[in-house]
N, C-alpha and C. Protein backbone atom coordinates (compact mmCIF):
# COMPACT_ATOMS: atom_id res chain seq x y z
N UNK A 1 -2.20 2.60 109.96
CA UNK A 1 -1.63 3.38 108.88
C UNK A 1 -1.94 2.71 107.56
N UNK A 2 -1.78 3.45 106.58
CA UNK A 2 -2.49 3.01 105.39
C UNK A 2 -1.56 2.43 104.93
N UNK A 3 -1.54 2.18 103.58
CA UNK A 3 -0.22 1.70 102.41
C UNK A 3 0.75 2.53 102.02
N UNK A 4 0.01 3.69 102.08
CA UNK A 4 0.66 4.89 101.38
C UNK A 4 1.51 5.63 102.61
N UNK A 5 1.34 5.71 103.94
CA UNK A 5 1.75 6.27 104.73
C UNK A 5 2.99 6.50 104.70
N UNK A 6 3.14 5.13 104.95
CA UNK A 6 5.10 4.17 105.46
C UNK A 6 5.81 4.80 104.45
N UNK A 7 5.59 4.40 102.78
CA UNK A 7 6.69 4.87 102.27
C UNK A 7 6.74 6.38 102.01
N UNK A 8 5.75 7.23 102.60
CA UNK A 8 5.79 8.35 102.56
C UNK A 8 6.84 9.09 103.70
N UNK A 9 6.58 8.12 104.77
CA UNK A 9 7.27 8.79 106.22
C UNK A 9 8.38 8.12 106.24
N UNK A 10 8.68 6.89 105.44
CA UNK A 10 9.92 6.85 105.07
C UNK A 10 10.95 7.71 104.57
N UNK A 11 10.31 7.85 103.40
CA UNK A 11 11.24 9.15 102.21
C UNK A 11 11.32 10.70 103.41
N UNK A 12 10.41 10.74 103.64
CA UNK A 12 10.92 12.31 104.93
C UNK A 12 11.64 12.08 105.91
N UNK A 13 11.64 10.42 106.21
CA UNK A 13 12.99 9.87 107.44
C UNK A 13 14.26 10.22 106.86
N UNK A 14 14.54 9.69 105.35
CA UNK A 14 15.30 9.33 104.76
C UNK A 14 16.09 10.86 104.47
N UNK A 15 15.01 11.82 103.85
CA UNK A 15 15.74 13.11 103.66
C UNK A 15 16.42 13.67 104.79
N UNK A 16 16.13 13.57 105.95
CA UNK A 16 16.31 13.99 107.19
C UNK A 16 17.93 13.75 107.71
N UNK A 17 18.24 12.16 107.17
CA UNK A 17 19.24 11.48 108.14
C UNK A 17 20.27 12.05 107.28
N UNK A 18 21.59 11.48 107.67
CA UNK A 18 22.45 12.26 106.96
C UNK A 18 22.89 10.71 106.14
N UNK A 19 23.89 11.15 105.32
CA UNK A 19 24.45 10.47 104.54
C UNK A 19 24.96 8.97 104.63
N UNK A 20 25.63 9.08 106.04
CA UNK A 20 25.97 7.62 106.67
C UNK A 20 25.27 6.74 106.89
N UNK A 21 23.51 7.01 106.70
CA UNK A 21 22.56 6.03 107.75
C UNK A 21 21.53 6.04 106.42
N UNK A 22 21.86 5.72 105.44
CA UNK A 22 20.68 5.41 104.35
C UNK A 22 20.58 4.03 104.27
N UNK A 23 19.49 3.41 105.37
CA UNK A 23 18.65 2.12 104.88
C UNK A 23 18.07 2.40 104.97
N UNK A 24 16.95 3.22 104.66
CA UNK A 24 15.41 3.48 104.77
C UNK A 24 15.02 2.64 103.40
N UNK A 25 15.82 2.93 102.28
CA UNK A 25 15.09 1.91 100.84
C UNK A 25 14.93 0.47 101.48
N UNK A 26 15.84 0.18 102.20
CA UNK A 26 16.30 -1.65 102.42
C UNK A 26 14.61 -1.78 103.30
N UNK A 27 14.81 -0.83 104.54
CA UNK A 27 13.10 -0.63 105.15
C UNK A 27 12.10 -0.96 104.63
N UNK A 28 12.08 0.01 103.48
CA UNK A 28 10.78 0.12 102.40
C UNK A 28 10.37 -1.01 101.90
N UNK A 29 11.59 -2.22 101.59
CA UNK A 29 11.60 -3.48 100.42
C UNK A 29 11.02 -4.15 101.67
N UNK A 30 11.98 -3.84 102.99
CA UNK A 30 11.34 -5.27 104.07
C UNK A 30 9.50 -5.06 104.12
N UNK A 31 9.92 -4.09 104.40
CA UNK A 31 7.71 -3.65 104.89
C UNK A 31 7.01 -4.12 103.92
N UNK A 32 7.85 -3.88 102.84
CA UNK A 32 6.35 -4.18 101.50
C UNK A 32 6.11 -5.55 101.48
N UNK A 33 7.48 -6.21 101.70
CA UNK A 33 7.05 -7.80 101.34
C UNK A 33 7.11 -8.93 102.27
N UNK A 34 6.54 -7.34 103.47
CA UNK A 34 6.23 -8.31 104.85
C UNK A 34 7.08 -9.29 105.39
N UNK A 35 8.01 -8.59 105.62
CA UNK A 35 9.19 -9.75 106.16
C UNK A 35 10.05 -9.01 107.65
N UNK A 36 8.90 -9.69 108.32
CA UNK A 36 8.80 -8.68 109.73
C UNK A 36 10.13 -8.98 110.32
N UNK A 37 10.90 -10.23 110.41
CA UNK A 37 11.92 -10.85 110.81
C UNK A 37 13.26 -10.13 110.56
N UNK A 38 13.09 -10.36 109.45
CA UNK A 38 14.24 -9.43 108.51
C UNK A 38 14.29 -7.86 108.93
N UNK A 39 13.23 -7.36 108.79
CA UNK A 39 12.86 -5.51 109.09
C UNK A 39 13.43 -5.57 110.40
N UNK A 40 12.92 -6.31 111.42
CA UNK A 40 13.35 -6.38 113.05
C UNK A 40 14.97 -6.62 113.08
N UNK A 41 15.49 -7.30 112.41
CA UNK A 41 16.91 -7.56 112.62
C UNK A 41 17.73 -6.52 111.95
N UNK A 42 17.14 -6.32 110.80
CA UNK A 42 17.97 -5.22 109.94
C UNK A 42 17.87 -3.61 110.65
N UNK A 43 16.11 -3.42 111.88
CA UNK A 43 16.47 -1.89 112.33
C UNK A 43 17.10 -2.11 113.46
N UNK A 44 17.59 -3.36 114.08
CA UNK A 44 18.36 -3.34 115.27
C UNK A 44 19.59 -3.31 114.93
N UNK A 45 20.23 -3.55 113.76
CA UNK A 45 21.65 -3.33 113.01
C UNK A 45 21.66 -1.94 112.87
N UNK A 46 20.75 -1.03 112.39
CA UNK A 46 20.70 0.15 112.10
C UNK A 46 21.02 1.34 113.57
N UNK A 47 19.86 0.90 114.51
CA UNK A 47 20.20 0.97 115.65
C UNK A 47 21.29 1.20 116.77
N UNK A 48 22.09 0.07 116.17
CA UNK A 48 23.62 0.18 116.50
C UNK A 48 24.15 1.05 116.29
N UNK A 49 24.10 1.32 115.09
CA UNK A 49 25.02 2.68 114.75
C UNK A 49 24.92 3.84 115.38
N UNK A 50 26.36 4.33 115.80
CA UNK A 50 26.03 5.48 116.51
C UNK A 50 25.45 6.87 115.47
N UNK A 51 25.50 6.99 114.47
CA UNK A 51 25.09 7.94 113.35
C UNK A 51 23.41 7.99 113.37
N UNK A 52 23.14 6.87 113.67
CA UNK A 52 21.51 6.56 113.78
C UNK A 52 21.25 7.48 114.98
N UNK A 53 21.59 7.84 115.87
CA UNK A 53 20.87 8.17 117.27
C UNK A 53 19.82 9.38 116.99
N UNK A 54 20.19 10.25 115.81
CA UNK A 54 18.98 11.02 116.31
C UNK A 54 17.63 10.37 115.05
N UNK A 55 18.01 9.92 114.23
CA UNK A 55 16.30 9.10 113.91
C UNK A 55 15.98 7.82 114.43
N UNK A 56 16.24 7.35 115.78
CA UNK A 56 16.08 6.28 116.24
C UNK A 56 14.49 6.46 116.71
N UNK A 57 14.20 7.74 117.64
CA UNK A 57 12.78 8.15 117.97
C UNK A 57 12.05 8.43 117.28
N UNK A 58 11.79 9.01 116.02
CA UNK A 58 10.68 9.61 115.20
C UNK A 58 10.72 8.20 114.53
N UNK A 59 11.62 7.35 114.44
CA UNK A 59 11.35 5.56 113.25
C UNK A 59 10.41 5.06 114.50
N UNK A 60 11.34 4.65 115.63
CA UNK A 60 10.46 3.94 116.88
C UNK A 60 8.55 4.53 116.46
N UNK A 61 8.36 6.34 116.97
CA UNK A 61 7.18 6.48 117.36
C UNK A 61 6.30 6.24 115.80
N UNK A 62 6.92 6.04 114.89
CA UNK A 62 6.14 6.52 114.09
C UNK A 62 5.91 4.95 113.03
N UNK A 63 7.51 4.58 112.38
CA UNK A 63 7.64 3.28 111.48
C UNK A 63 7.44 2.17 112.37
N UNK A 64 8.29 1.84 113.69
CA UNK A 64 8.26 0.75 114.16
C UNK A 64 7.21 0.22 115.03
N UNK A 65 5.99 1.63 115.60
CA UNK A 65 4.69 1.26 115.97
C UNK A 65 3.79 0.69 115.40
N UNK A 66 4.23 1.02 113.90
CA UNK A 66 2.80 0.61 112.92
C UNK A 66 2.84 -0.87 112.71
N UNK A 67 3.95 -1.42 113.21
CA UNK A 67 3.76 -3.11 112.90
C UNK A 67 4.40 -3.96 114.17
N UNK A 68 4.49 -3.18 115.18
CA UNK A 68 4.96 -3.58 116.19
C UNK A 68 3.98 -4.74 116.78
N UNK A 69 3.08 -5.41 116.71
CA UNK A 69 2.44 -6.47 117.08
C UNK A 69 3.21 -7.37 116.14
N UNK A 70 3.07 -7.60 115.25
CA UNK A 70 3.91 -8.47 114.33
C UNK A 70 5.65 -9.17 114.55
N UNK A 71 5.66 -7.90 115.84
CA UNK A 71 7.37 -8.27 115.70
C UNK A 71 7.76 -9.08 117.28
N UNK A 72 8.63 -9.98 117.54
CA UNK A 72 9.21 -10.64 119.00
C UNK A 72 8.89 -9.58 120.13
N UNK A 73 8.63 -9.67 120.81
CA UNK A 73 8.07 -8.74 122.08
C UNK A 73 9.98 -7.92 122.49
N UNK A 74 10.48 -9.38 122.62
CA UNK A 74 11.92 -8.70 123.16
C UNK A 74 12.38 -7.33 122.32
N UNK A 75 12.10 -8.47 120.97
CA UNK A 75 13.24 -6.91 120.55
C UNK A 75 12.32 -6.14 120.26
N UNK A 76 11.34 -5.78 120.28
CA UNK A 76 10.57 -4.03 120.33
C UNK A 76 10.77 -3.79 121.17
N UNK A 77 10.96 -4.28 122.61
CA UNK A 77 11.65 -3.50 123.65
C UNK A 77 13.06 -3.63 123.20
N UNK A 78 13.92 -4.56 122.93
CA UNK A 78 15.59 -3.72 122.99
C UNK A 78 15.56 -2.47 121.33
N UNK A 79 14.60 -2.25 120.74
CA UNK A 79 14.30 -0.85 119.83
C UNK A 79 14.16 0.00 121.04
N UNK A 80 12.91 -0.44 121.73
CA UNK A 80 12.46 0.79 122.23
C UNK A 80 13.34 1.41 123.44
N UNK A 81 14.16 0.73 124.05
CA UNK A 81 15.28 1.15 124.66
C UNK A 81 16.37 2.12 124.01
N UNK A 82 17.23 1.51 122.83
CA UNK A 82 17.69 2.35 122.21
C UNK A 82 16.85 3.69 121.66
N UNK A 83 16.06 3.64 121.29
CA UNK A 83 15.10 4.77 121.37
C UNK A 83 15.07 5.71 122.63
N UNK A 84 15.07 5.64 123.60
CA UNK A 84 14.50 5.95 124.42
C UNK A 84 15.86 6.72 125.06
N UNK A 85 17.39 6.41 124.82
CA UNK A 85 18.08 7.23 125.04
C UNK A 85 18.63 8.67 124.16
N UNK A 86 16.98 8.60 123.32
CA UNK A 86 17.13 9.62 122.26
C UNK A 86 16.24 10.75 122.96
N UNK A 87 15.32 10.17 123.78
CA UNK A 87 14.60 10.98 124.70
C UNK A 87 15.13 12.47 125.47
N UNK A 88 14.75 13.70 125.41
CA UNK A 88 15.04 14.43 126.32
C UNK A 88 15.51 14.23 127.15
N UNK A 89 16.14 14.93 127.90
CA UNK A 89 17.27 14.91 129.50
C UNK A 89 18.67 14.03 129.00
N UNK A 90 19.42 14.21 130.22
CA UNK A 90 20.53 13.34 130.38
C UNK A 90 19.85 12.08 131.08
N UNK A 91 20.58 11.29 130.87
CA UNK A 91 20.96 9.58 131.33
C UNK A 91 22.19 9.79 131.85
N UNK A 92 22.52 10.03 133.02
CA UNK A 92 23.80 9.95 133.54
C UNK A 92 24.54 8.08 133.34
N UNK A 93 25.83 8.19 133.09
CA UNK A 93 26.37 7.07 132.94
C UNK A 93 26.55 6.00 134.17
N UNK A 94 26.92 6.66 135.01
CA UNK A 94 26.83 6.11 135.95
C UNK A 94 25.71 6.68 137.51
N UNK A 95 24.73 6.09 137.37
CA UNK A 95 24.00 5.38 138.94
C UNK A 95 24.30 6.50 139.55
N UNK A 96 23.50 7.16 140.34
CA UNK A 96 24.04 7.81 142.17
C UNK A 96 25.08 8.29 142.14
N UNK A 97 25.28 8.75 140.49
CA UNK A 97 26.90 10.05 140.77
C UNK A 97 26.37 11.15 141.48
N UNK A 98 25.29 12.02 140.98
CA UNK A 98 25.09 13.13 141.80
C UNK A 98 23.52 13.52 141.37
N UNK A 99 23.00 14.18 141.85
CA UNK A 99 21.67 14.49 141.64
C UNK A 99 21.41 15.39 140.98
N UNK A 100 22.62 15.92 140.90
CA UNK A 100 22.58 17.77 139.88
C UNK A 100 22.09 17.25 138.68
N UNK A 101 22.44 16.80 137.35
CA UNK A 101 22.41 15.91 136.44
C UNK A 101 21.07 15.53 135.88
N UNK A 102 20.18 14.94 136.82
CA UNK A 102 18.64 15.08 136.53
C UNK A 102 17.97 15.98 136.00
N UNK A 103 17.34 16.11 135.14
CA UNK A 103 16.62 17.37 134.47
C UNK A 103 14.93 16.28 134.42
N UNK A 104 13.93 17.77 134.23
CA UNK A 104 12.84 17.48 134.65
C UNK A 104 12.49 16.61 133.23
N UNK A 105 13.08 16.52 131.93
CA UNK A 105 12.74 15.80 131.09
C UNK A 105 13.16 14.83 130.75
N UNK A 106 14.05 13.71 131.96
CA UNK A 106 14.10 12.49 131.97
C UNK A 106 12.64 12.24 132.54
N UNK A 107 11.25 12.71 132.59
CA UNK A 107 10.00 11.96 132.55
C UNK A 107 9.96 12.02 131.35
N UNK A 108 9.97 12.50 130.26
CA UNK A 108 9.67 11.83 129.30
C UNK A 108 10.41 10.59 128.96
N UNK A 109 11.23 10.47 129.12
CA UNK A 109 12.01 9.30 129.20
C UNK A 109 11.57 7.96 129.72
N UNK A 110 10.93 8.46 131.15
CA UNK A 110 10.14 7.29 131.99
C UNK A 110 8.67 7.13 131.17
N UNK A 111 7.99 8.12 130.44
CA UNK A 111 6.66 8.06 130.21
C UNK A 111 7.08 7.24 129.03
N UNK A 112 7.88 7.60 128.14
CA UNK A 112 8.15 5.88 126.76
C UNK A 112 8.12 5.08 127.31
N UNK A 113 9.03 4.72 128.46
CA UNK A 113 9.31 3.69 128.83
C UNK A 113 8.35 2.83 129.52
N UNK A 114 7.50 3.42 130.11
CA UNK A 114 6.09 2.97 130.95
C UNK A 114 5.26 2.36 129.82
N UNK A 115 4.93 3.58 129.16
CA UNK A 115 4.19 2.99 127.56
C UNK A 115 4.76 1.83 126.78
N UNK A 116 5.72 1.77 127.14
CA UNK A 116 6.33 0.30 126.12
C UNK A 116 6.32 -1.31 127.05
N UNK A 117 6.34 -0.67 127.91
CA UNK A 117 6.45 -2.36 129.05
C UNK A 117 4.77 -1.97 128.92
N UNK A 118 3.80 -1.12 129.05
CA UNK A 118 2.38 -1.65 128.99
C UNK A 118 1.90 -2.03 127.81
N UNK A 119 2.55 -2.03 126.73
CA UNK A 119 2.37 -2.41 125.30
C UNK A 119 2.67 -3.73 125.02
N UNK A 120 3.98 -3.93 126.19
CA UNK A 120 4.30 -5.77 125.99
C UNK A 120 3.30 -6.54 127.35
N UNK A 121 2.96 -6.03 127.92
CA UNK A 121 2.77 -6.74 128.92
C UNK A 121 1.17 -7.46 128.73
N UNK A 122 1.82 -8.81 128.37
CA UNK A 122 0.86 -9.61 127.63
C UNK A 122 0.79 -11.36 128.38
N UNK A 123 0.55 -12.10 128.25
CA UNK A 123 0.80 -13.37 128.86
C UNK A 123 1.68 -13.81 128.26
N UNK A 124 1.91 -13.54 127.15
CA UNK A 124 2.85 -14.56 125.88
C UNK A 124 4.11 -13.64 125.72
N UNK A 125 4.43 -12.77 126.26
CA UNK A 125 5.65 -11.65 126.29
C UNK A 125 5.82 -10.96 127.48
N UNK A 126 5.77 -11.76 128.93
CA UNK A 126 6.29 -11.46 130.10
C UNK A 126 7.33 -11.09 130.23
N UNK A 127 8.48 -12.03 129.26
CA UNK A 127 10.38 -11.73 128.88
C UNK A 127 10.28 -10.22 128.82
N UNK A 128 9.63 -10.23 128.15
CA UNK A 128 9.92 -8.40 127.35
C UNK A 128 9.06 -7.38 128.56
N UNK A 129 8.05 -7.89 128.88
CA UNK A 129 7.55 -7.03 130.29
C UNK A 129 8.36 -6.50 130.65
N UNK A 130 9.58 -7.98 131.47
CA UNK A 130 9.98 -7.70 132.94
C UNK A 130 11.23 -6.91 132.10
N UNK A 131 11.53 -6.65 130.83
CA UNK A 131 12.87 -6.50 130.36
C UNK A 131 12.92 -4.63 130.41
N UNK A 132 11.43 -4.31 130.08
CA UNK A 132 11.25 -2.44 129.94
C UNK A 132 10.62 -2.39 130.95
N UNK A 133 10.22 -3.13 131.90
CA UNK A 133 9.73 -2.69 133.13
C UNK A 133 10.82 -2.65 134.49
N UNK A 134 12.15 -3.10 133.95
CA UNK A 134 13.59 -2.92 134.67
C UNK A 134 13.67 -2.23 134.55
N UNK A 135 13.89 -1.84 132.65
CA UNK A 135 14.69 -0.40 132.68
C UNK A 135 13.55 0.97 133.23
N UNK A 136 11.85 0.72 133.90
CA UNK A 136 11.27 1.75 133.88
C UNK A 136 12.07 1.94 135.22
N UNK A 137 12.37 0.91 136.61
CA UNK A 137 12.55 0.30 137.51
C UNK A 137 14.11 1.23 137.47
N UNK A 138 14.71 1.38 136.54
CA UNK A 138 16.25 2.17 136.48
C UNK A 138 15.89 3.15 136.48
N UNK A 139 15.32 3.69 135.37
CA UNK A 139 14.51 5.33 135.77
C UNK A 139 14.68 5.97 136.97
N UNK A 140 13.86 5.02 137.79
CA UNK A 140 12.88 5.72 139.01
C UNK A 140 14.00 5.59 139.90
N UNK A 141 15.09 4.60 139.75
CA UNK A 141 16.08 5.08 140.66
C UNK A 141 16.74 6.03 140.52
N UNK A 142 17.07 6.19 139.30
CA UNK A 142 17.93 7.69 138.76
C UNK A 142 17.23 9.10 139.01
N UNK A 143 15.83 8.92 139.26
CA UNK A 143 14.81 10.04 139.77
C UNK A 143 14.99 10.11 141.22
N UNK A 144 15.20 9.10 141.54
CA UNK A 144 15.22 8.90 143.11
C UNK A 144 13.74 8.58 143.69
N UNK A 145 13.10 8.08 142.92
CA UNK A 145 11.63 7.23 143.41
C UNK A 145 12.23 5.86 143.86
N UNK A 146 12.87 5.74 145.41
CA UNK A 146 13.10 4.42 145.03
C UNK A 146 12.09 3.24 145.64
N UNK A 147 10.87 4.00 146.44
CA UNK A 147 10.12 3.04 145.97
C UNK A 147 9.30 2.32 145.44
N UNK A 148 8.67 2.84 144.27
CA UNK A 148 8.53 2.41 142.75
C UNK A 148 9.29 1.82 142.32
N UNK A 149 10.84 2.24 142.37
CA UNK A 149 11.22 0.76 141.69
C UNK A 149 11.59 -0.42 142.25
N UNK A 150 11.27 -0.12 144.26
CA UNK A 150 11.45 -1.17 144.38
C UNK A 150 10.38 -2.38 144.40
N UNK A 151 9.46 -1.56 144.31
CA UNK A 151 7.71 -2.44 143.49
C UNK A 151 7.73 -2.93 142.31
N UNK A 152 8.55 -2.54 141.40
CA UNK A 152 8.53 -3.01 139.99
C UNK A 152 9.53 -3.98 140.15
N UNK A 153 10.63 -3.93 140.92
CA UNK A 153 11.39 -5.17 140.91
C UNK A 153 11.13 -6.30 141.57
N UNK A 154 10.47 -6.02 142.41
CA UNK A 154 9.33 -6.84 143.41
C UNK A 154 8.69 -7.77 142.31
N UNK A 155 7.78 -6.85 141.34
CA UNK A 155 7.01 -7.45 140.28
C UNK A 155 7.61 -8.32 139.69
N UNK A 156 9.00 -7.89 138.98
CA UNK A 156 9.58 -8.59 137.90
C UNK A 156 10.39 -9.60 138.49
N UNK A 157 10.50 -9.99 140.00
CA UNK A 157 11.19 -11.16 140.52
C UNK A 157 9.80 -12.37 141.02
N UNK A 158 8.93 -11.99 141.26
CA UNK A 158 7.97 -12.26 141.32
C UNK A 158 7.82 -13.35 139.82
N UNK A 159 7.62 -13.22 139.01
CA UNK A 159 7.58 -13.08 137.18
C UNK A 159 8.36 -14.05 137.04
N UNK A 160 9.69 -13.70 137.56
CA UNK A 160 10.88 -14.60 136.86
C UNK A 160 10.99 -15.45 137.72
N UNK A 161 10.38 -15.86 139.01
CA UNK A 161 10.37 -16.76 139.60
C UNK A 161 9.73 -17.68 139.05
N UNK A 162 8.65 -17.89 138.08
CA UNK A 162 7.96 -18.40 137.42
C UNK A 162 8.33 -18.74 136.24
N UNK A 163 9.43 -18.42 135.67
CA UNK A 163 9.53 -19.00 134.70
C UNK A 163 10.95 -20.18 134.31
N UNK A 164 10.77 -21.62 133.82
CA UNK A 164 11.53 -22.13 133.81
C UNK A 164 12.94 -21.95 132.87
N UNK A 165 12.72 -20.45 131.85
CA UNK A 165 13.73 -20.22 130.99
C UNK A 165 14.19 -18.84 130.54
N UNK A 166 14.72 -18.15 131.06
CA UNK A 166 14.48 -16.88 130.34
C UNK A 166 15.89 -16.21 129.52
N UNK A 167 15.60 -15.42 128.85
CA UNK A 167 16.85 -14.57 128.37
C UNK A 167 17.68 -14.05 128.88
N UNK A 168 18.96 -14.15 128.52
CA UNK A 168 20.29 -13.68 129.45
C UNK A 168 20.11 -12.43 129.81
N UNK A 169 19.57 -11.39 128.35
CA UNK A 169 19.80 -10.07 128.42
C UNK A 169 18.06 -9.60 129.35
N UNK A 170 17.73 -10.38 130.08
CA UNK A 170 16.44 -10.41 130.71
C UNK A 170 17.10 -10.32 132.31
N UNK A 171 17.65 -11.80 132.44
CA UNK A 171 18.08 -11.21 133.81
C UNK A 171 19.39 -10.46 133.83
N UNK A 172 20.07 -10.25 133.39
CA UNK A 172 20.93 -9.69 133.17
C UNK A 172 20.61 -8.41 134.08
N UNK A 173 19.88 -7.91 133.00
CA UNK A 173 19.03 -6.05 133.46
C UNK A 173 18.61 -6.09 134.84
N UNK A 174 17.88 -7.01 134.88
CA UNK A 174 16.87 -7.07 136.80
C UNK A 174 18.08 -7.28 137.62
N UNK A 175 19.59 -8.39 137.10
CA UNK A 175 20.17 -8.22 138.75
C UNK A 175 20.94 -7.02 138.32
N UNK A 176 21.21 -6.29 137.25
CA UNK A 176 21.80 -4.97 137.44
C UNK A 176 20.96 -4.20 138.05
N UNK A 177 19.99 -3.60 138.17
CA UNK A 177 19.41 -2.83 138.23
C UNK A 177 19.08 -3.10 139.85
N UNK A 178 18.63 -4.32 140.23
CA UNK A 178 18.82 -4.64 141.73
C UNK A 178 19.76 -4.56 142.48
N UNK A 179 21.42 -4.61 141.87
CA UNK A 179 22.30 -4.61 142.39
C UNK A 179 22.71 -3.07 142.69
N UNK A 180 21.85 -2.05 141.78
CA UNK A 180 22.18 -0.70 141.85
C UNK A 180 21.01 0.68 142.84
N UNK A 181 19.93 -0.86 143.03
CA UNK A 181 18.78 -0.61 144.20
C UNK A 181 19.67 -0.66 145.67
N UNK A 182 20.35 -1.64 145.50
CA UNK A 182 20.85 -1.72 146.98
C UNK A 182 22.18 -1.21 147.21
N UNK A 183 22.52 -0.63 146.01
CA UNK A 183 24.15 0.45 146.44
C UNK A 183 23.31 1.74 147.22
N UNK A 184 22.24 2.15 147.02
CA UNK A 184 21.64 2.95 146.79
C UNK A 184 21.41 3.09 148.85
């Protein structure tokens, strides 16, 4: 994207959101003066907010791709997560309540989510791999593919067996998500 893009697709973010969720200027100041750290922490504050949920996806596909190499592997995946429950279909709250609930456009849901663990999945950002390749791994249980995810969890224990340190909110996800493979 050019120079001119960002603060263009900014200002049409900005008209869009409603009243409660105006940091798009604070955005604009981080991007320009390259302060990737700051931008990353300040759209995961933004994020939070529940008022944010419906420009969480058009910022993700559009603002937070264009510099997403620049930013911690983790947290473009914990963006692209919150993102991703902006996605079409329901996300039932809870696991193996019932199957009615599924709609055919939780794949789009799985197809972000696929695209974002193959976007991290790098030598130097395995953390963040195994972190959107859980939640693809939750998906496919909630689809009822369960064994795809039980290959991906295969993968990501595999992974974390290897490593001498990882993030709480890393394993955290894999033994949830394992623990909800085998209620299953």
């Amino acid at each position: 994207m050019d120079v001119d893009t960002i603060p263009n697709l900014l200002a049409d973010l900005r008209e869009q959101a409603p009243d409660e969720v105006q940091h798009y200027l604070n955005f604009e100041d981080l991007w320009e003066r390259k302060l990737w750290h700051e931008l990353t922490d300040t759209l995961l504050e933004f994020f939070q907010l529940p008022e944010s949920a419906s420009q969480r996806l058009p910022l993700f596909n559009t603002f937070i791709k264009s510099f997403a190499d620049k930013i911690n592997s983790l947290k473009l995946v914990q963006l692209g997560l919150s993102a991703a429950t902006q996605c079409k279909g329901k996300l039932r709250l809870k696991p193996f309540s019932s199957g009615t609930d599924i709609g055919e456009d939780d794949q789009e849901r799985l197809a972000f989510l696929k695209s974002l663990a193959d976007k991290v999945n790098k030598p130097a950002s395995q953390d963040a791999y195994i972190y959107a390749t859980v939640a693809v791994a939750s998906i496919e249980l909630q689809l009822g593919h369960y064994e795809g995810a039980r290959k991906k969890l295969d993968e990501c224990e595999r992974i974390l067996d290897s490593f001498n340190l990882v993030e709480t909110v890393v394993h955290a996800s894999f033994y949830r998500t394992n623990a909800d493979y085998y209620k299953v």
